[in-house]
N, C-alpha and C. Protein backbone atom coordinates (compact mmCIF):
# COMPACT_ATOMS: atom_id res chain seq x y z
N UNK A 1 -79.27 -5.05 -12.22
CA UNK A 1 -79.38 -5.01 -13.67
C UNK A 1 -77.97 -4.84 -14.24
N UNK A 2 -77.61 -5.70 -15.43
CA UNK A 2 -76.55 -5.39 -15.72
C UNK A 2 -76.52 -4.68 -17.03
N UNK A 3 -75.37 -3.86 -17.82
CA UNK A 3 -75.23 -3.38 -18.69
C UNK A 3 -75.72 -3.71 -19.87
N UNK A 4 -75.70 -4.82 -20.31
CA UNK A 4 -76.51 -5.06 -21.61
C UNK A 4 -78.19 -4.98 -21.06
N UNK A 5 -78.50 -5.56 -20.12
CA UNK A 5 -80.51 -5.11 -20.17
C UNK A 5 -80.37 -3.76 -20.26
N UNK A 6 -79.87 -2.92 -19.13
CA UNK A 6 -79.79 -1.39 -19.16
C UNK A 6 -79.83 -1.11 -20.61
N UNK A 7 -79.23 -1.29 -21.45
CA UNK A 7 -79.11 -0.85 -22.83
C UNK A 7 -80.25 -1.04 -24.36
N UNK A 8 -80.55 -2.41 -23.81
CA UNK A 8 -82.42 -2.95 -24.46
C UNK A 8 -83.17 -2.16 -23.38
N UNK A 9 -83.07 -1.63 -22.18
CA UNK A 9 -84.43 -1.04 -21.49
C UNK A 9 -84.41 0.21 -22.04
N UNK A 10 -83.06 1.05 -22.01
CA UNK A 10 -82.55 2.35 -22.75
C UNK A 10 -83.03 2.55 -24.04
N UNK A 11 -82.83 1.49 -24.81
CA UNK A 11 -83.17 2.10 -26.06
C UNK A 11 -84.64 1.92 -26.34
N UNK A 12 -85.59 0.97 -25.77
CA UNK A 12 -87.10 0.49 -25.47
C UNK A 12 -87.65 2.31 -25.33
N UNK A 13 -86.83 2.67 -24.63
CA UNK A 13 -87.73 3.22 -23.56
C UNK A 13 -87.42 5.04 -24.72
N UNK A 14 -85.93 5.42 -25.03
CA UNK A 14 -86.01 5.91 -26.39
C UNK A 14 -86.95 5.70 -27.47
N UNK A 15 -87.19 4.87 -28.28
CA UNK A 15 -88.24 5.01 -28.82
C UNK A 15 -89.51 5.04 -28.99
N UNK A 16 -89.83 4.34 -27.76
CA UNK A 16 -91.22 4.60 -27.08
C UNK A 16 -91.46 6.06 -27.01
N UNK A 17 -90.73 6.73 -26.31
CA UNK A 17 -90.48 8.40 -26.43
C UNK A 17 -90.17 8.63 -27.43
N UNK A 18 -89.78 8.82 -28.68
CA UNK A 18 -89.35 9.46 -29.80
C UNK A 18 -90.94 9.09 -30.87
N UNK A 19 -91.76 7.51 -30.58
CA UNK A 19 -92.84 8.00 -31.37
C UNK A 19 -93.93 8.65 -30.41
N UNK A 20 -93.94 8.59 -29.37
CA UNK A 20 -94.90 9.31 -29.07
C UNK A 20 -95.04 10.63 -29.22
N UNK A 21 -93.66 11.93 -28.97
CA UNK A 21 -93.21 12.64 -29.31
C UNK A 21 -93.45 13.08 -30.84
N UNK A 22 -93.70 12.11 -31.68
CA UNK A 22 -93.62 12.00 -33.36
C UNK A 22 -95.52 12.35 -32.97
N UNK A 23 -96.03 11.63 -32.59
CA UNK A 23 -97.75 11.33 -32.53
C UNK A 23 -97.94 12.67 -32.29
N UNK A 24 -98.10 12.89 -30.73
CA UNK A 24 -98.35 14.28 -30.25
C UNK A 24 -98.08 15.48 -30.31
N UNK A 25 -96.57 15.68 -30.73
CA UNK A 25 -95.81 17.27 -30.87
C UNK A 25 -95.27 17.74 -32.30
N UNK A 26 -94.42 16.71 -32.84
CA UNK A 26 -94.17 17.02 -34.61
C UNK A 26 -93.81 15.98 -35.24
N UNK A 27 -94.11 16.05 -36.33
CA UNK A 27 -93.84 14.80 -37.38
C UNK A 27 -92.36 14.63 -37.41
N UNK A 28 -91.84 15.75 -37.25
CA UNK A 28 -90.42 16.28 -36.85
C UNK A 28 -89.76 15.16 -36.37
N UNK A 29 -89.90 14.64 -35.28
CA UNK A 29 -89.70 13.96 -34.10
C UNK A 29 -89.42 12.57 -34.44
N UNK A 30 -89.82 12.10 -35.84
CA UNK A 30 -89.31 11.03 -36.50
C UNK A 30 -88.09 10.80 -36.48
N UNK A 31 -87.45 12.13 -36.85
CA UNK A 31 -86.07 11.82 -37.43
C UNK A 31 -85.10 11.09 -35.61
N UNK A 32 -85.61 11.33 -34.66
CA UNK A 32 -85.21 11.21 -33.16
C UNK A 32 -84.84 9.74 -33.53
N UNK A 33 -86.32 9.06 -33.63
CA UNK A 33 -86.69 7.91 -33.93
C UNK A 33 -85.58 7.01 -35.13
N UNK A 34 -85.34 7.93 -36.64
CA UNK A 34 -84.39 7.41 -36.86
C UNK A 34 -82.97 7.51 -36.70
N UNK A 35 -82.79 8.46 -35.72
CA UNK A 35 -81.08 8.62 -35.10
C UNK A 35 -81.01 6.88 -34.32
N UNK A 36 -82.10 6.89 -33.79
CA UNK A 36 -81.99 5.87 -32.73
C UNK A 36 -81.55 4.64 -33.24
N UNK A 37 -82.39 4.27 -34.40
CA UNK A 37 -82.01 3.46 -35.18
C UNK A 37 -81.01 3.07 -36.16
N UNK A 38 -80.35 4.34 -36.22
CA UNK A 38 -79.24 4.16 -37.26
C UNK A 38 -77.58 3.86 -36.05
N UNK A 39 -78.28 4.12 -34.54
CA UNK A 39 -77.37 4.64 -33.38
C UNK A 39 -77.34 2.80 -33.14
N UNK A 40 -78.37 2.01 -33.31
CA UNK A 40 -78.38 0.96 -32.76
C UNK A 40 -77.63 0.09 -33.67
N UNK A 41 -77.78 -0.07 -35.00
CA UNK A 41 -77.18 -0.01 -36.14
C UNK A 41 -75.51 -0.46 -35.98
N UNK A 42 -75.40 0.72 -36.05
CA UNK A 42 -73.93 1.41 -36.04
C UNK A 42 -73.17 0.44 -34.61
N UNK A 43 -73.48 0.23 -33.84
CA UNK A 43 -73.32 -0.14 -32.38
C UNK A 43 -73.12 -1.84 -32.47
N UNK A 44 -74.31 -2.67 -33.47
CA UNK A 44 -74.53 -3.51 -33.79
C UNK A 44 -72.91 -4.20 -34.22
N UNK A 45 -72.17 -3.11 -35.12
CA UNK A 45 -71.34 -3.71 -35.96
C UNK A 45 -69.87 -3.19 -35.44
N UNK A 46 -70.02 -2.20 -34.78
CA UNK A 46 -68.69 -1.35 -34.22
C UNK A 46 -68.43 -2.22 -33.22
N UNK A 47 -69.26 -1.88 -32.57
CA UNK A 47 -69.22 -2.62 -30.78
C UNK A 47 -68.90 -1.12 -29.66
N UNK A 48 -69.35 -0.17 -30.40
CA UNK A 48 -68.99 0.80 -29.64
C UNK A 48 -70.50 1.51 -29.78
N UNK A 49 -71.02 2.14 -28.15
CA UNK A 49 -72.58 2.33 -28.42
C UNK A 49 -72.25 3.69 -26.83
N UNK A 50 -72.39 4.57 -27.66
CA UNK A 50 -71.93 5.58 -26.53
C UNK A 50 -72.75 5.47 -25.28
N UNK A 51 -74.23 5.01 -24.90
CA UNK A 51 -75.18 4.75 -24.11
C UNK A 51 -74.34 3.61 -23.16
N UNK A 52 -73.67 2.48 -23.54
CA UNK A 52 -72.99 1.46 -23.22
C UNK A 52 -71.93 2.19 -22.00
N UNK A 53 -71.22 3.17 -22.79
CA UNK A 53 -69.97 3.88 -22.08
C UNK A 53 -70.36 4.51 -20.90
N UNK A 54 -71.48 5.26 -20.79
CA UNK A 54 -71.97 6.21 -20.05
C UNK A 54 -71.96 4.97 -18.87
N UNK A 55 -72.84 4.09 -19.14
CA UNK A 55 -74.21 3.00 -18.26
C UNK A 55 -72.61 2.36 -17.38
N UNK A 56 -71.80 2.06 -18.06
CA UNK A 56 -70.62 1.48 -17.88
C UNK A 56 -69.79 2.37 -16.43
N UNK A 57 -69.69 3.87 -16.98
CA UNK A 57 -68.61 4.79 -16.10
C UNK A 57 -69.85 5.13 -14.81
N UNK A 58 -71.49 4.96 -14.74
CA UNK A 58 -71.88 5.15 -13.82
C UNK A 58 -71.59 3.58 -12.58
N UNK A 59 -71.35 2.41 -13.19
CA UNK A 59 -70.64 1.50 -12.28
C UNK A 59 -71.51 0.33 -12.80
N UNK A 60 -72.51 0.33 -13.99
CA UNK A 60 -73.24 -1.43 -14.01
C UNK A 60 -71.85 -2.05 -15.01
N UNK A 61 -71.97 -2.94 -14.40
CA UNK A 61 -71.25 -4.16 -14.73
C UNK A 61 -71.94 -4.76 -16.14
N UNK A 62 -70.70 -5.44 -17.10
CA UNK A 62 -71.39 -6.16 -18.60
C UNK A 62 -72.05 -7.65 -17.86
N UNK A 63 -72.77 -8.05 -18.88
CA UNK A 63 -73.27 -9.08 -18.45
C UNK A 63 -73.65 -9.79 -20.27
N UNK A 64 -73.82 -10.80 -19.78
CA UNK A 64 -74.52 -11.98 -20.99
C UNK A 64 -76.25 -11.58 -21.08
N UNK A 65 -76.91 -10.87 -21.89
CA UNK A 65 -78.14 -11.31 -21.74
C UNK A 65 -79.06 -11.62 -22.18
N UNK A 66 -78.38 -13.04 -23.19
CA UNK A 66 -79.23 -14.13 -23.10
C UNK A 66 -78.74 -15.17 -23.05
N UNK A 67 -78.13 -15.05 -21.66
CA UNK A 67 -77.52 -16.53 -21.19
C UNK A 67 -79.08 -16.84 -20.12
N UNK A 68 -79.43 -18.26 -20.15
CA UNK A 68 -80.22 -18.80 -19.24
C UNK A 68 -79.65 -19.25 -18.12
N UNK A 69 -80.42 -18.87 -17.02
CA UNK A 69 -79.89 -18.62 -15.72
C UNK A 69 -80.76 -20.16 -15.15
């Protein structure tokens, strides 16, 4: 897997957890939901996505992904 899927599975998998979290434990739990979104946002236009850095210094490699293979 390379760095950009890691980062659509990462954030999938964040908000999947942040509404369920919202459903079951507190309404609270929204705001998770909109960090995430304002985090994806922000990332969109910077090019800087701290999740990216991390995924990066543990050793996955960038990749294209949606180049057709």
């Amino acid at each position: 897997m390379n760095l950009d899927r890691a980062i659509f599975a990462f954030a999938g998998v964040m908000i999947i957890l942040s509404v369920l979290l919202t459903w079951y434990v507190s309404h609270y739990f929204l705001w998770f939901t909109v960090f995430i979104g304002a985090n994806l946002l922000q990332s969109a236009f910077t090019g800087f996505c701290p999740a990216a850095a991390i995924f990066s210094k543990l050793g996955l490699k960038s990749g294209c992904a949606f180049e057709k293979k």
